[in-house]
C-alpha atoms as a PDB file:
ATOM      1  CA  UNK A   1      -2.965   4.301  14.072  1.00  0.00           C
ATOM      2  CA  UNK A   2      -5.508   2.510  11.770  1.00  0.00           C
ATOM      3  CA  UNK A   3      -4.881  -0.716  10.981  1.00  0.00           C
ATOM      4  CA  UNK A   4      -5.773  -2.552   7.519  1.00  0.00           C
ATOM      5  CA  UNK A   5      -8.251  -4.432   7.303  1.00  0.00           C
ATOM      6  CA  UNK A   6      -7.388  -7.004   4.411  1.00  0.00           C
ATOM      7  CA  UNK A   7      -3.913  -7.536   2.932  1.00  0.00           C
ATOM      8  CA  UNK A   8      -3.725  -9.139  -0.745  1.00  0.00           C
ATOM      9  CA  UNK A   9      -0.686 -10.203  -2.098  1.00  0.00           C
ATOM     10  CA  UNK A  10      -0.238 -11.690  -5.336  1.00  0.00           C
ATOM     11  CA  UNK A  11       3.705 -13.284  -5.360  1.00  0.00           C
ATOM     12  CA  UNK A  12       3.549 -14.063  -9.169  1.00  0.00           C
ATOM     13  CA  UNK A  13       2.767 -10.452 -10.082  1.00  0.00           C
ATOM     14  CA  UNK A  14       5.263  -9.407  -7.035  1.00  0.00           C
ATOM     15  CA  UNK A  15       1.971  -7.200  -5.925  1.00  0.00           C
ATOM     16  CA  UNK A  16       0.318  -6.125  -2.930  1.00  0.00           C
ATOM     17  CA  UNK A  17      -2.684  -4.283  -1.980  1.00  0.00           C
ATOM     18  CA  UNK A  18      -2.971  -2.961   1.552  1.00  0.00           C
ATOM     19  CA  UNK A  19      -6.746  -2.357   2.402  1.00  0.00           C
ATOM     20  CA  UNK A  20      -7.620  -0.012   5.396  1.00  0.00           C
ATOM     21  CA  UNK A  21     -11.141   0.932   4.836  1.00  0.00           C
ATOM     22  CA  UNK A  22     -14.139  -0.660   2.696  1.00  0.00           C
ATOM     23  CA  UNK A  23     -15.690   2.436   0.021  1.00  0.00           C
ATOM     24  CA  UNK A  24     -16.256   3.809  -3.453  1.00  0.00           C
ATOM     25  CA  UNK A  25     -12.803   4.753  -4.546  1.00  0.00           C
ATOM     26  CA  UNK A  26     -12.929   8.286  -6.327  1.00  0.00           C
ATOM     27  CA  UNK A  27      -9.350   8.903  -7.387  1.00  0.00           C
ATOM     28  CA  UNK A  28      -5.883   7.051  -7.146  1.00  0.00           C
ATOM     29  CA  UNK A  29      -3.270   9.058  -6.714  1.00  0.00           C
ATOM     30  CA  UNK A  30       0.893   8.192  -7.386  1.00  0.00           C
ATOM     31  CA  UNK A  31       2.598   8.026  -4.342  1.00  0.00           C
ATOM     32  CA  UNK A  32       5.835   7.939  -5.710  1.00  0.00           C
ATOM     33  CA  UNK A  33       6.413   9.022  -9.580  1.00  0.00           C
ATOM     34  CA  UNK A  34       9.845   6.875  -9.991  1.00  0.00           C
ATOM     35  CA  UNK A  35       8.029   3.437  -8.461  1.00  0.00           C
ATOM     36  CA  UNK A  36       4.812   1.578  -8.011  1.00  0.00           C
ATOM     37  CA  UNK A  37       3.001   2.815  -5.504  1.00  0.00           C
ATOM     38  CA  UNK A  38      -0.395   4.128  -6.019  1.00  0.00           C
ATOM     39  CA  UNK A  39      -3.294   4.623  -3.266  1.00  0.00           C
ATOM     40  CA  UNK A  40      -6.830   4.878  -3.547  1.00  0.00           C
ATOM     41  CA  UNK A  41      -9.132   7.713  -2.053  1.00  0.00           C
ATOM     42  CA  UNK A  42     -12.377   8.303  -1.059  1.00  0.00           C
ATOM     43  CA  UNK A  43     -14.814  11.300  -1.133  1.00  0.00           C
ATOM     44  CA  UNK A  44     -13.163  13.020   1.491  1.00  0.00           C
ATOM     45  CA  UNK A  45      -9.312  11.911   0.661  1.00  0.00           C
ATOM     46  CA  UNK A  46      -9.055   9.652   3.393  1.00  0.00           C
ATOM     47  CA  UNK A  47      -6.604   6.272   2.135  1.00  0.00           C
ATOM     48  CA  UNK A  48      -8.874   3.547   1.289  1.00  0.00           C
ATOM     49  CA  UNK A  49      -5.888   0.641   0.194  1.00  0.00           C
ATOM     50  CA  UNK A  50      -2.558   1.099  -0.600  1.00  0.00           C
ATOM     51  CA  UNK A  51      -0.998  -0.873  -4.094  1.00  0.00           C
ATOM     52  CA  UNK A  52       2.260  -2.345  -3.960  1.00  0.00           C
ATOM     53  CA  UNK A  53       3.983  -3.187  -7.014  1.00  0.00           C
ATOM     54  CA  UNK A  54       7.299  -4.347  -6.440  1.00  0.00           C
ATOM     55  CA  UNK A  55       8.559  -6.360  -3.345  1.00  0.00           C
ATOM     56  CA  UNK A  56      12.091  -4.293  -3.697  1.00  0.00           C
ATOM     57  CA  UNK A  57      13.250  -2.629  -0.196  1.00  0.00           C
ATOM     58  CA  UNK A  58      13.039   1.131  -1.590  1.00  0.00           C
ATOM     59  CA  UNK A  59       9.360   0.179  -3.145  1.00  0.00           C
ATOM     60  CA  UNK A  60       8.151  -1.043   0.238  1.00  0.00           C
ATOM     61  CA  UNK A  61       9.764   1.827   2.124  1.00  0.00           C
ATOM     62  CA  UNK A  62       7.901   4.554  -0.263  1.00  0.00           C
ATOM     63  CA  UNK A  63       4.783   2.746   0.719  1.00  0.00           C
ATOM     64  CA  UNK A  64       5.327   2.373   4.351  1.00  0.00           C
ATOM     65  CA  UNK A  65       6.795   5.906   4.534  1.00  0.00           C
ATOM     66  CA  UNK A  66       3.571   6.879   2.760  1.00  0.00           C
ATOM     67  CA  UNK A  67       1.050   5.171   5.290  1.00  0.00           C
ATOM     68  CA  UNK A  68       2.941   6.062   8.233  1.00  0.00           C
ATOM     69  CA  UNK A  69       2.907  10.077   7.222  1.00  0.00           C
ATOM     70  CA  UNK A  70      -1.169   9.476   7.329  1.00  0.00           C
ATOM     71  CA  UNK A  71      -1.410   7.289  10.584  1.00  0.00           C
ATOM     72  CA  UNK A  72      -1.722   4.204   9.029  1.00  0.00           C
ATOM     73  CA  UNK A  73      -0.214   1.105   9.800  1.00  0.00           C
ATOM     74  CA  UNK A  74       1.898  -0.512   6.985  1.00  0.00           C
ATOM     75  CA  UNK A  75       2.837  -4.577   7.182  1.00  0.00           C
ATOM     76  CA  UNK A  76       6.054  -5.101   7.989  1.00  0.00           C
ATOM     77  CA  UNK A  77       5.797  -8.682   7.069  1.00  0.00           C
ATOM     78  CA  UNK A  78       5.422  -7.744   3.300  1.00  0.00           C
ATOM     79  CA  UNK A  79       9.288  -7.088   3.662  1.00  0.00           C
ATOM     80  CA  UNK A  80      10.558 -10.174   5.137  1.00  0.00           C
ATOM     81  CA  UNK A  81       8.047 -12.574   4.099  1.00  0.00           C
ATOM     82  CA  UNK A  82       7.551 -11.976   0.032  1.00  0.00           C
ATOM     83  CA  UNK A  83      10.679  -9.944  -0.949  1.00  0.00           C
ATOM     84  CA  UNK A  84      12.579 -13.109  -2.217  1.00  0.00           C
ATOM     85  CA  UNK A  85       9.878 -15.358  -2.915  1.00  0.00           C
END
């Protein structure tokens, strides 16, 4: 499972951007049409970050769900630690 590398989280905006590989991002792709989640990909599709918008349970569960289908590791502290700041 492949770690990220860099977490940013921006508690004013409610945002977060999970960052599991450094690259030239070539498309960003919805991850879930009804929410905010959006990830970036490289030349060869492979998830370069992961954007959070939204600290709401079903928001973060789209985006784990999302990383965990494609091996990556999602925080689980984004949960816990920003949803009611």
């Amino acid at each position: 499972m492949t770690h990220p590398i860099n977490v940013r989280v921006d508690l004013q905006a409610r945002a977060a951007y999970v960052c599991y590989a450094e690259g030239r991002v070539v498309q960003t792709i919805d991850v879930w049409k009804d929410g905010w989640v959006a990830a970036d990909l490289d030349d060869d599709d492979h998830v370069l970050g992961i954007e959070v918008l939204g600290f709401d349970e079903l928001t973060l569960e789209r985006a784990r769900s999302f990383a965990t289908e494609r091996g990556l590791a999602f925080p689980a502290n984004l949960a816990g630690n920003f949803a009611s700041a």
